[in-house]
C-alpha atoms as a PDB file:
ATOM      1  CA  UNK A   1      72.479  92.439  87.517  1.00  0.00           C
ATOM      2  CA  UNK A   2      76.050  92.515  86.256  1.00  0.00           C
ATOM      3  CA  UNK A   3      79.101  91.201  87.654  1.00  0.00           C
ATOM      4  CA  UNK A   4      82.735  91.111  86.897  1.00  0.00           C
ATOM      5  CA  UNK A   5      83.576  88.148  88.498  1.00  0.00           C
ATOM      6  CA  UNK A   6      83.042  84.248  88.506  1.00  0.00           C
ATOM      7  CA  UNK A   7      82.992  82.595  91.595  1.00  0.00           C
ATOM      8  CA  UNK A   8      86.429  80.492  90.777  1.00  0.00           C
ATOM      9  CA  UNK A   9      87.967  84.128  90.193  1.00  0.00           C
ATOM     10  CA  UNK A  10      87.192  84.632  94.090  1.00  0.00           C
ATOM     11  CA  UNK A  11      87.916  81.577  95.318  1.00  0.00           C
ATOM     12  CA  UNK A  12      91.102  82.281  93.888  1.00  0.00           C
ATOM     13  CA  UNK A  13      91.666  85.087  95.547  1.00  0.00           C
ATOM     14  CA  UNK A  14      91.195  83.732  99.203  1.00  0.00           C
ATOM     15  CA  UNK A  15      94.592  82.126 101.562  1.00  0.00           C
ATOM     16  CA  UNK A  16      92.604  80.446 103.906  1.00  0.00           C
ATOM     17  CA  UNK A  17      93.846  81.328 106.991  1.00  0.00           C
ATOM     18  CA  UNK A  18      94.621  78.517 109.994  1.00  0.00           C
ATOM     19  CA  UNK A  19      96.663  80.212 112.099  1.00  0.00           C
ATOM     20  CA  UNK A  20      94.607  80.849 115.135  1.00  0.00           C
ATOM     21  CA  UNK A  21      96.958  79.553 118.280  1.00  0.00           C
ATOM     22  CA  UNK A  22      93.897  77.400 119.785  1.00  0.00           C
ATOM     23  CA  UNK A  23      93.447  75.084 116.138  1.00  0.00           C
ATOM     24  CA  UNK A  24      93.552  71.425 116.845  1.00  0.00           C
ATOM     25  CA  UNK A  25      95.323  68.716 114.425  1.00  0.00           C
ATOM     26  CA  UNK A  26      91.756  67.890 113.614  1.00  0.00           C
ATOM     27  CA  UNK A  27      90.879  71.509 112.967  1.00  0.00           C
ATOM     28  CA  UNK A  28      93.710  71.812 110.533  1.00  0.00           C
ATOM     29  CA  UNK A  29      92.830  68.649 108.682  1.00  0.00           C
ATOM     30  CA  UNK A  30      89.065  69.886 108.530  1.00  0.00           C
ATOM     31  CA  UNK A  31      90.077  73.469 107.122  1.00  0.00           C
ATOM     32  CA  UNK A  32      92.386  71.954 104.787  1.00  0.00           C
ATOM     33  CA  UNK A  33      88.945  69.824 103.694  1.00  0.00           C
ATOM     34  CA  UNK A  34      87.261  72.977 103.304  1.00  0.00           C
ATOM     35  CA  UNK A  35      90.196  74.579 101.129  1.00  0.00           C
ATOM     36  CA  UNK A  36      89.537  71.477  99.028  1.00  0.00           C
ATOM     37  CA  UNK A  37      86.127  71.834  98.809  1.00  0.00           C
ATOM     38  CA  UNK A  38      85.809  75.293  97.756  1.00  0.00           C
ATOM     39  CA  UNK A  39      89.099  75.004  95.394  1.00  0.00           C
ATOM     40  CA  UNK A  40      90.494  78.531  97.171  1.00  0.00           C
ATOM     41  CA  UNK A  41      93.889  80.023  96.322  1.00  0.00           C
ATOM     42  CA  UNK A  42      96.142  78.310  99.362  1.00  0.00           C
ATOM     43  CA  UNK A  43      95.886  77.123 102.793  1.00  0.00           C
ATOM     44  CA  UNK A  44      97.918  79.374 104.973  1.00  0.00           C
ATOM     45  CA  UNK A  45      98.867  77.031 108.164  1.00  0.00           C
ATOM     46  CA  UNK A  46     100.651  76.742 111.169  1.00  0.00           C
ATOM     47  CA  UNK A  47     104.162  75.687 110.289  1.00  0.00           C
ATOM     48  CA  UNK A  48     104.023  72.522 111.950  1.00  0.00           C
ATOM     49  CA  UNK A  49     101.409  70.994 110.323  1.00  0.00           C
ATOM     50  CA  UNK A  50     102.697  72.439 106.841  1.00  0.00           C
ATOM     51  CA  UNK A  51     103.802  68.840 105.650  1.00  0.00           C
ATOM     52  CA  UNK A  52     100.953  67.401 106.070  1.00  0.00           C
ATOM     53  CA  UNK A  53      99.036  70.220 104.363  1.00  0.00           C
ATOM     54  CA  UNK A  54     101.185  69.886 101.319  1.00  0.00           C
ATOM     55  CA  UNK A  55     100.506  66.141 101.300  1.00  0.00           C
ATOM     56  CA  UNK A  56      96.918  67.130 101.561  1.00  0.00           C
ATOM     57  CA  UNK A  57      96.798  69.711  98.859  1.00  0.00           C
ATOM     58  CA  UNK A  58      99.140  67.610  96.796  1.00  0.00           C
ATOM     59  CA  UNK A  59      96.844  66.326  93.666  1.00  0.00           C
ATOM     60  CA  UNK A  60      94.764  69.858  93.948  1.00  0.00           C
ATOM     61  CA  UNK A  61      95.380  73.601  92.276  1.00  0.00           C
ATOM     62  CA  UNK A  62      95.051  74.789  96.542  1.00  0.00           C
ATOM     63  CA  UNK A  63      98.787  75.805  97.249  1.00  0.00           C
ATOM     64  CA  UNK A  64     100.431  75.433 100.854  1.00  0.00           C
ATOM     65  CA  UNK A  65     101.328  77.931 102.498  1.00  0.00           C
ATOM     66  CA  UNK A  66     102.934  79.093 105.926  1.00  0.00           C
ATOM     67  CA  UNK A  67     103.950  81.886 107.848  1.00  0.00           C
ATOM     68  CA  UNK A  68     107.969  83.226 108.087  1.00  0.00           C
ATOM     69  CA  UNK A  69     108.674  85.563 111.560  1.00  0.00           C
ATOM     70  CA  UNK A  70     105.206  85.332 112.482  1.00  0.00           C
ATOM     71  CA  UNK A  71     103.695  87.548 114.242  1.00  0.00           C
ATOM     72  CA  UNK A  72     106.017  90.311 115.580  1.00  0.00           C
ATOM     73  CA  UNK A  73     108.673  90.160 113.053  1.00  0.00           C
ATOM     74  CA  UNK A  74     111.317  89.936 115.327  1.00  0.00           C
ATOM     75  CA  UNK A  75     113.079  87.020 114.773  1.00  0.00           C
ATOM     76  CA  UNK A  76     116.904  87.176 113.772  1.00  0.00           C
ATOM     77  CA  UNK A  77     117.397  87.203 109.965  1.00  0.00           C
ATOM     78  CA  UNK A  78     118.999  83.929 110.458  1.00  0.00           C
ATOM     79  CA  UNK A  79     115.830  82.851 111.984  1.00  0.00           C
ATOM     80  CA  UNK A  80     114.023  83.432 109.446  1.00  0.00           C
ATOM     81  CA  UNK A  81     115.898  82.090 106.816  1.00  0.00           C
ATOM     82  CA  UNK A  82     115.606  79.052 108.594  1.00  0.00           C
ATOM     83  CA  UNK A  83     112.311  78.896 109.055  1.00  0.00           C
ATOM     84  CA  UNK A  84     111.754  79.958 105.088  1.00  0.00           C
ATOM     85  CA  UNK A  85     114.012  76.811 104.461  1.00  0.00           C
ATOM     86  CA  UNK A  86     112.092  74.431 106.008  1.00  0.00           C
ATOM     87  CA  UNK A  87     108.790  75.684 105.049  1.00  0.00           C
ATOM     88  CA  UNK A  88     109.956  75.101 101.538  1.00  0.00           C
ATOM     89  CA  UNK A  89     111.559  71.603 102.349  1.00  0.00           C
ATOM     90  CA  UNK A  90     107.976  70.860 103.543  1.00  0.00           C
ATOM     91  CA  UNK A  91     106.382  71.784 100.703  1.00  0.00           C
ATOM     92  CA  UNK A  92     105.462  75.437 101.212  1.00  0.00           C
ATOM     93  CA  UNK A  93     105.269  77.643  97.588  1.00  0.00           C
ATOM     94  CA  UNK A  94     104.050  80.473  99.722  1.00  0.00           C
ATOM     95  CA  UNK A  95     105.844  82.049 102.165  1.00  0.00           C
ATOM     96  CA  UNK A  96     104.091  85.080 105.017  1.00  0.00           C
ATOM     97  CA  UNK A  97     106.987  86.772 106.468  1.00  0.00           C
ATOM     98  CA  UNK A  98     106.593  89.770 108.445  1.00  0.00           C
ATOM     99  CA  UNK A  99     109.025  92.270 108.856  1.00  0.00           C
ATOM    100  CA  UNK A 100     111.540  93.119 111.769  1.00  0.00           C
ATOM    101  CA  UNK A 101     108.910  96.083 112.820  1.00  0.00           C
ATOM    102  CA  UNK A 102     111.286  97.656 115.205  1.00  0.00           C
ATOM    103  CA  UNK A 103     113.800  97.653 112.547  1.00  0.00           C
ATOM    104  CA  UNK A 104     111.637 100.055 110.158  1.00  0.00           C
ATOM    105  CA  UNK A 105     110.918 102.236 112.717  1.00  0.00           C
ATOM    106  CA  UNK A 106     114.175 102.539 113.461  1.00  0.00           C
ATOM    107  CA  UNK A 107     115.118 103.465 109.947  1.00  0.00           C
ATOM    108  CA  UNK A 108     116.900 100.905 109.678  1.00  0.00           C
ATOM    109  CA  UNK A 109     116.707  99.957 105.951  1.00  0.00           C
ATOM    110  CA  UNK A 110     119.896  98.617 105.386  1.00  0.00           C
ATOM    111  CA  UNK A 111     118.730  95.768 108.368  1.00  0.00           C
ATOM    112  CA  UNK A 112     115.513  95.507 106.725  1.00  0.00           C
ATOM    113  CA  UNK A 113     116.433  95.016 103.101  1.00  0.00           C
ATOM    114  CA  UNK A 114     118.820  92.286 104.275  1.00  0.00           C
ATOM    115  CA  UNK A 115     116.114  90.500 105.900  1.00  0.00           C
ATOM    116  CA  UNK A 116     113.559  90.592 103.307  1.00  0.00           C
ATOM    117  CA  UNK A 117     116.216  89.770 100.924  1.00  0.00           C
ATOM    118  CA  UNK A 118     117.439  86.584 102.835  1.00  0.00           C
ATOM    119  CA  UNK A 119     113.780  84.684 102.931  1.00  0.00           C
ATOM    120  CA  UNK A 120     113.003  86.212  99.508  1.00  0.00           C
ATOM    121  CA  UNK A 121     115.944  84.721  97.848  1.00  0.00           C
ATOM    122  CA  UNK A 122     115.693  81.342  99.947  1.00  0.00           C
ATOM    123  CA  UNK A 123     112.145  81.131  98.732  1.00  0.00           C
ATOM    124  CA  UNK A 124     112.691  81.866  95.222  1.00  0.00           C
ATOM    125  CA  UNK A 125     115.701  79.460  94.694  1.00  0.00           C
ATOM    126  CA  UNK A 126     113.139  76.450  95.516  1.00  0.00           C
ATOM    127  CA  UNK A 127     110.433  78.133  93.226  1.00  0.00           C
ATOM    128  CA  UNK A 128     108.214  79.477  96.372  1.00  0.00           C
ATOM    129  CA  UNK A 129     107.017  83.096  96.495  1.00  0.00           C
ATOM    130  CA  UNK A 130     106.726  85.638  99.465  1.00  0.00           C
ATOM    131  CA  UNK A 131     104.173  87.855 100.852  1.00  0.00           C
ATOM    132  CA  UNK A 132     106.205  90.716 102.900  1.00  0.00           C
ATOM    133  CA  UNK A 133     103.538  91.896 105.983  1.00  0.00           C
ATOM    134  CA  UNK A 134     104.088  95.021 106.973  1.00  0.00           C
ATOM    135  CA  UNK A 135     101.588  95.103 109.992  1.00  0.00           C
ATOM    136  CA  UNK A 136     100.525  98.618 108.914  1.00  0.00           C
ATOM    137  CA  UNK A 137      98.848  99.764 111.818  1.00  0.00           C
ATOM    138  CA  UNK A 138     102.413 100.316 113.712  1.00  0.00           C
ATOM    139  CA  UNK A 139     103.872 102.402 111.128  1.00  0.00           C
ATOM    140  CA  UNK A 140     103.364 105.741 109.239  1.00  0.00           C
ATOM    141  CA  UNK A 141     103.231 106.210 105.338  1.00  0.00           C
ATOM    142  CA  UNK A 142     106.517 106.935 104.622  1.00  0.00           C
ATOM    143  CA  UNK A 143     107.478 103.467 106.585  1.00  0.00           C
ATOM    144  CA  UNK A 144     104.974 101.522 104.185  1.00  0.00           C
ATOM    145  CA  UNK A 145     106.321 103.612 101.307  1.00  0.00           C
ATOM    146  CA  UNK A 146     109.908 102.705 101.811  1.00  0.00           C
ATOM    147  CA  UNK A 147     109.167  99.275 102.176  1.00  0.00           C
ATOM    148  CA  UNK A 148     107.147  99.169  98.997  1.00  0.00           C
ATOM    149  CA  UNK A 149     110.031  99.995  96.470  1.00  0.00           C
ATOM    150  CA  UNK A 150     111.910  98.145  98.798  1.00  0.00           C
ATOM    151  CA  UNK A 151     110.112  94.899  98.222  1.00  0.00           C
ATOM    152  CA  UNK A 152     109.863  95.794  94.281  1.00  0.00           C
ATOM    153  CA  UNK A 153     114.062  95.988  94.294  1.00  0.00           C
ATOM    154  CA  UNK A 154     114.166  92.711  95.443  1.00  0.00           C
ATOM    155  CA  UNK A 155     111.399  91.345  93.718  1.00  0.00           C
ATOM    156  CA  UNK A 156     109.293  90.118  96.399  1.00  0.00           C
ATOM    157  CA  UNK A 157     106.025  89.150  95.316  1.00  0.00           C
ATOM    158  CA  UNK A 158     103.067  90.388  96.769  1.00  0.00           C
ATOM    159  CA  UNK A 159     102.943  93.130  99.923  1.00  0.00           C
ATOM    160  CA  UNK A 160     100.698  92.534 102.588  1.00  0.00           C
ATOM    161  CA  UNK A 161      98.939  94.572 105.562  1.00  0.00           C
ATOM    162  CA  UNK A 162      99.050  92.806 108.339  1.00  0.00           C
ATOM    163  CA  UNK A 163      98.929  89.796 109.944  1.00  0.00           C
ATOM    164  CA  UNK A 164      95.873  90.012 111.585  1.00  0.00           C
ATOM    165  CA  UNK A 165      97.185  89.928 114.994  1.00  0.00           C
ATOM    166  CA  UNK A 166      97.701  93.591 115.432  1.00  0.00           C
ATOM    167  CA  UNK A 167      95.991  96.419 116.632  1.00  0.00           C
ATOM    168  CA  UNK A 168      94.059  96.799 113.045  1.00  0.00           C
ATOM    169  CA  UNK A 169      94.345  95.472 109.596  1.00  0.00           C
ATOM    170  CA  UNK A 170      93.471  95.936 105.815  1.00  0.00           C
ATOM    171  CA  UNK A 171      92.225  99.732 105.370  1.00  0.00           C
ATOM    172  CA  UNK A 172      91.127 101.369 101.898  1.00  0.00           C
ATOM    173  CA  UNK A 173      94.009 104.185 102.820  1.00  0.00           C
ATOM    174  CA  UNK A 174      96.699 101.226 103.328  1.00  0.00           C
ATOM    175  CA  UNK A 175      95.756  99.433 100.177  1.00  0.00           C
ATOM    176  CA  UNK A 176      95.757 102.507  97.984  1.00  0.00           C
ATOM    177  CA  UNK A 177      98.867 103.669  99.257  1.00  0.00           C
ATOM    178  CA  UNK A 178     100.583 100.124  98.891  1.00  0.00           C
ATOM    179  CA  UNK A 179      99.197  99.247  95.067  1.00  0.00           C
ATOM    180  CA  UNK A 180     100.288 102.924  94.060  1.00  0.00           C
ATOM    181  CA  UNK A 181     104.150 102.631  96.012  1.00  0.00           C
ATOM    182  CA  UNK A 182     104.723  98.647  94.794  1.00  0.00           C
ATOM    183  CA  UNK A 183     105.752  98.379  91.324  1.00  0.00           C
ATOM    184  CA  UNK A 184     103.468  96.649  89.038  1.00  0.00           C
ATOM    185  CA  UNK A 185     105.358  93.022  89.196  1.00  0.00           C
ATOM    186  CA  UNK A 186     104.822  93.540  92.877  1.00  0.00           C
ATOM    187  CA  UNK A 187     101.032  92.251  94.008  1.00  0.00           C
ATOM    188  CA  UNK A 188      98.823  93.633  97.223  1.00  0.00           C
ATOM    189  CA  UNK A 189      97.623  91.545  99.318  1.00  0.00           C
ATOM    190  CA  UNK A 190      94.768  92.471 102.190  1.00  0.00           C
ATOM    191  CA  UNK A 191      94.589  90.408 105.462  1.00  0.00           C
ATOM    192  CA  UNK A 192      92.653  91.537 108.543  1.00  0.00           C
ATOM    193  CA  UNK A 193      88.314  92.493 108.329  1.00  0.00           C
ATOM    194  CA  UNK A 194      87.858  90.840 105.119  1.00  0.00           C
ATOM    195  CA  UNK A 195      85.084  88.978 106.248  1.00  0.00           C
ATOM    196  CA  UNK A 196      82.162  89.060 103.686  1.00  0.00           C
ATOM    197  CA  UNK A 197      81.792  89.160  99.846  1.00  0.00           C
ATOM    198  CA  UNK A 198      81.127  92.863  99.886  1.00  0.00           C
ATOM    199  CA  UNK A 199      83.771  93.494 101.760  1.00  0.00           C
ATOM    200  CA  UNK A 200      86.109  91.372  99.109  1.00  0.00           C
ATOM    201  CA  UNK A 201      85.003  92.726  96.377  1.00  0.00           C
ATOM    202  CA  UNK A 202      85.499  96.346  97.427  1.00  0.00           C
ATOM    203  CA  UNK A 203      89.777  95.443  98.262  1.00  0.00           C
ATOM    204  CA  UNK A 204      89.640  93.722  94.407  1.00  0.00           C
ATOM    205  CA  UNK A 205      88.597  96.788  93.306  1.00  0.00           C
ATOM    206  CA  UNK A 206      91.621  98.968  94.432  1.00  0.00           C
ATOM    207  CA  UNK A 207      94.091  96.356  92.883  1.00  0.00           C
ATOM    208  CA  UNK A 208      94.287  93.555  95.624  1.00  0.00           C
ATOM    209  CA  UNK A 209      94.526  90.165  94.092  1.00  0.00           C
ATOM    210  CA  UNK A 210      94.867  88.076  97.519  1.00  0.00           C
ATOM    211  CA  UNK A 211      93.380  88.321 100.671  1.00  0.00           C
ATOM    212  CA  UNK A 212      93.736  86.499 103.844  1.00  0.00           C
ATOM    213  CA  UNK A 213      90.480  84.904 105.593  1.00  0.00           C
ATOM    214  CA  UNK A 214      89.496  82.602 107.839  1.00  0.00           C
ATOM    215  CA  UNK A 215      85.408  83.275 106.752  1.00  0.00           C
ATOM    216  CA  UNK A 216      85.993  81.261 103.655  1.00  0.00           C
ATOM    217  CA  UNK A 217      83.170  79.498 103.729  1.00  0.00           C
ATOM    218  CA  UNK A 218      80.313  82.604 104.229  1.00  0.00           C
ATOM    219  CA  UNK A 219      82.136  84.323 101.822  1.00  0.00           C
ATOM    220  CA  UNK A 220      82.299  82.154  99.326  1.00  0.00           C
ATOM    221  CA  UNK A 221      78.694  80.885  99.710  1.00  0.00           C
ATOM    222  CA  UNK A 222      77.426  83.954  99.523  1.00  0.00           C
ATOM    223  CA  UNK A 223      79.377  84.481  96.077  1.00  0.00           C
ATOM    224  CA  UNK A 224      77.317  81.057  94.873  1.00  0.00           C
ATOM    225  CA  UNK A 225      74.279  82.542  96.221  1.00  0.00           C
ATOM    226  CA  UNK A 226      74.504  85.719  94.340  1.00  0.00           C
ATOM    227  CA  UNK A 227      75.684  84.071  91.193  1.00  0.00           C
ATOM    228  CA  UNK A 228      73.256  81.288  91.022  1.00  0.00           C
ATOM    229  CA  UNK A 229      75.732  78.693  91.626  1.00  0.00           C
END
């Protein structure tokens, strides 16, 4: 049998996710191990324990990475642009901010460009990138539409689904609609039920070129496994 992918191109694809509320220090430093070990694309983690993550990752290609407005979005602007600031004083080069959700339902664009543009610009000036969440199961397709060229004006640099604290996360419908809205400079990225390689491999097929996971490890053996690695 054929395949189209290596397991490093997979690996590469994965933010290994440690942002479950009930992670210990020692959890942290263990997941970080495993991001290590399996040489993924970048540790997302609790903001707290970002420094240490970067000092962590520091001599690897694993990037750290944290999360911006997390999870409801509803932080003031100014908030957030804190919160971007220090992530990048700490060593984060990728930033998960979610969007003031109220805000877009609201129609509230001008708010909502502002705020994207604030972390996005804060990011960018100390060489980070952003992921914009949407948390797509709270809004309709013209919401997720709308916020796709927006984050393409402003050059944000991946859009994401969710945070994978909502009410549902990456869907076929969600990722077609978002790699067909976001310009092409503009990546996808799928968080929430990407738990197995099959399950991978079909979101890489629409476009995605991230996803967020916290089964790493199955995922990623399994890839081996098939491969013969």
């Amino acid at each position: 049998m054929t395949t189209d992918y290596t397991c490093q191109q997979i690996a590469k694809m994965i933010d290994h996710s440690l942002l479950n509320p009930t992670l210990t220090d020692e959890d942290l430093e263990q997941g970080c191990q495993v991001a290590l070990d399996y040489d993924v694309a970048s540790v997302c983690i609790k903001p707290y324990y970002l420094k240490r993550c970067a000092e962590l990752l520091a001599d690897s290609t694993v990037v750290a990475s944290t999360i911006i407005g997390f999870p409801q979005g509803g932080n003031t602007t100014a908030v957030k642009a804190a919160e971007a600031q220090r992530a990048v004083e700490d060593g984060g080069m990728e930033l998960d901010y979610v969007v003031n959700v109220g805000k877009v339902l609201s129609g509230d664009w001008d708010f909502v460009r502002e705020d994207i543009r604030a972390v996005v610009e804060c990011a960018h000036a100390a060489g980070a990138k952003v992921k914009v969440i949407f948390e797509n199961c709270y809004l309709e397709d013209e919401h997720k539409i709308r916020l796709c060229e927006i984050c393409g004006e402003l050059r944000a640099d991946w859009v994401k689904t969710s945070t994978g604290y909502g009410t549902g996360g990456a869907t076929d419908e969600d990722l077609i609609l978002m790699r067909k809205h976001a310009p092409e400079h503009v990546q996808v990225k799928a968080a929430g039920g990407v738990r197995d390689l099959d399950r991978l491999l079909e979101v890489r097929a629409i476009g995605v070129t991230r996803v967020g996971a916290t089964a790493t490890i199955p995922i990623l053996d399994e890839c081996r496994k098939r491969l013969g690695q």
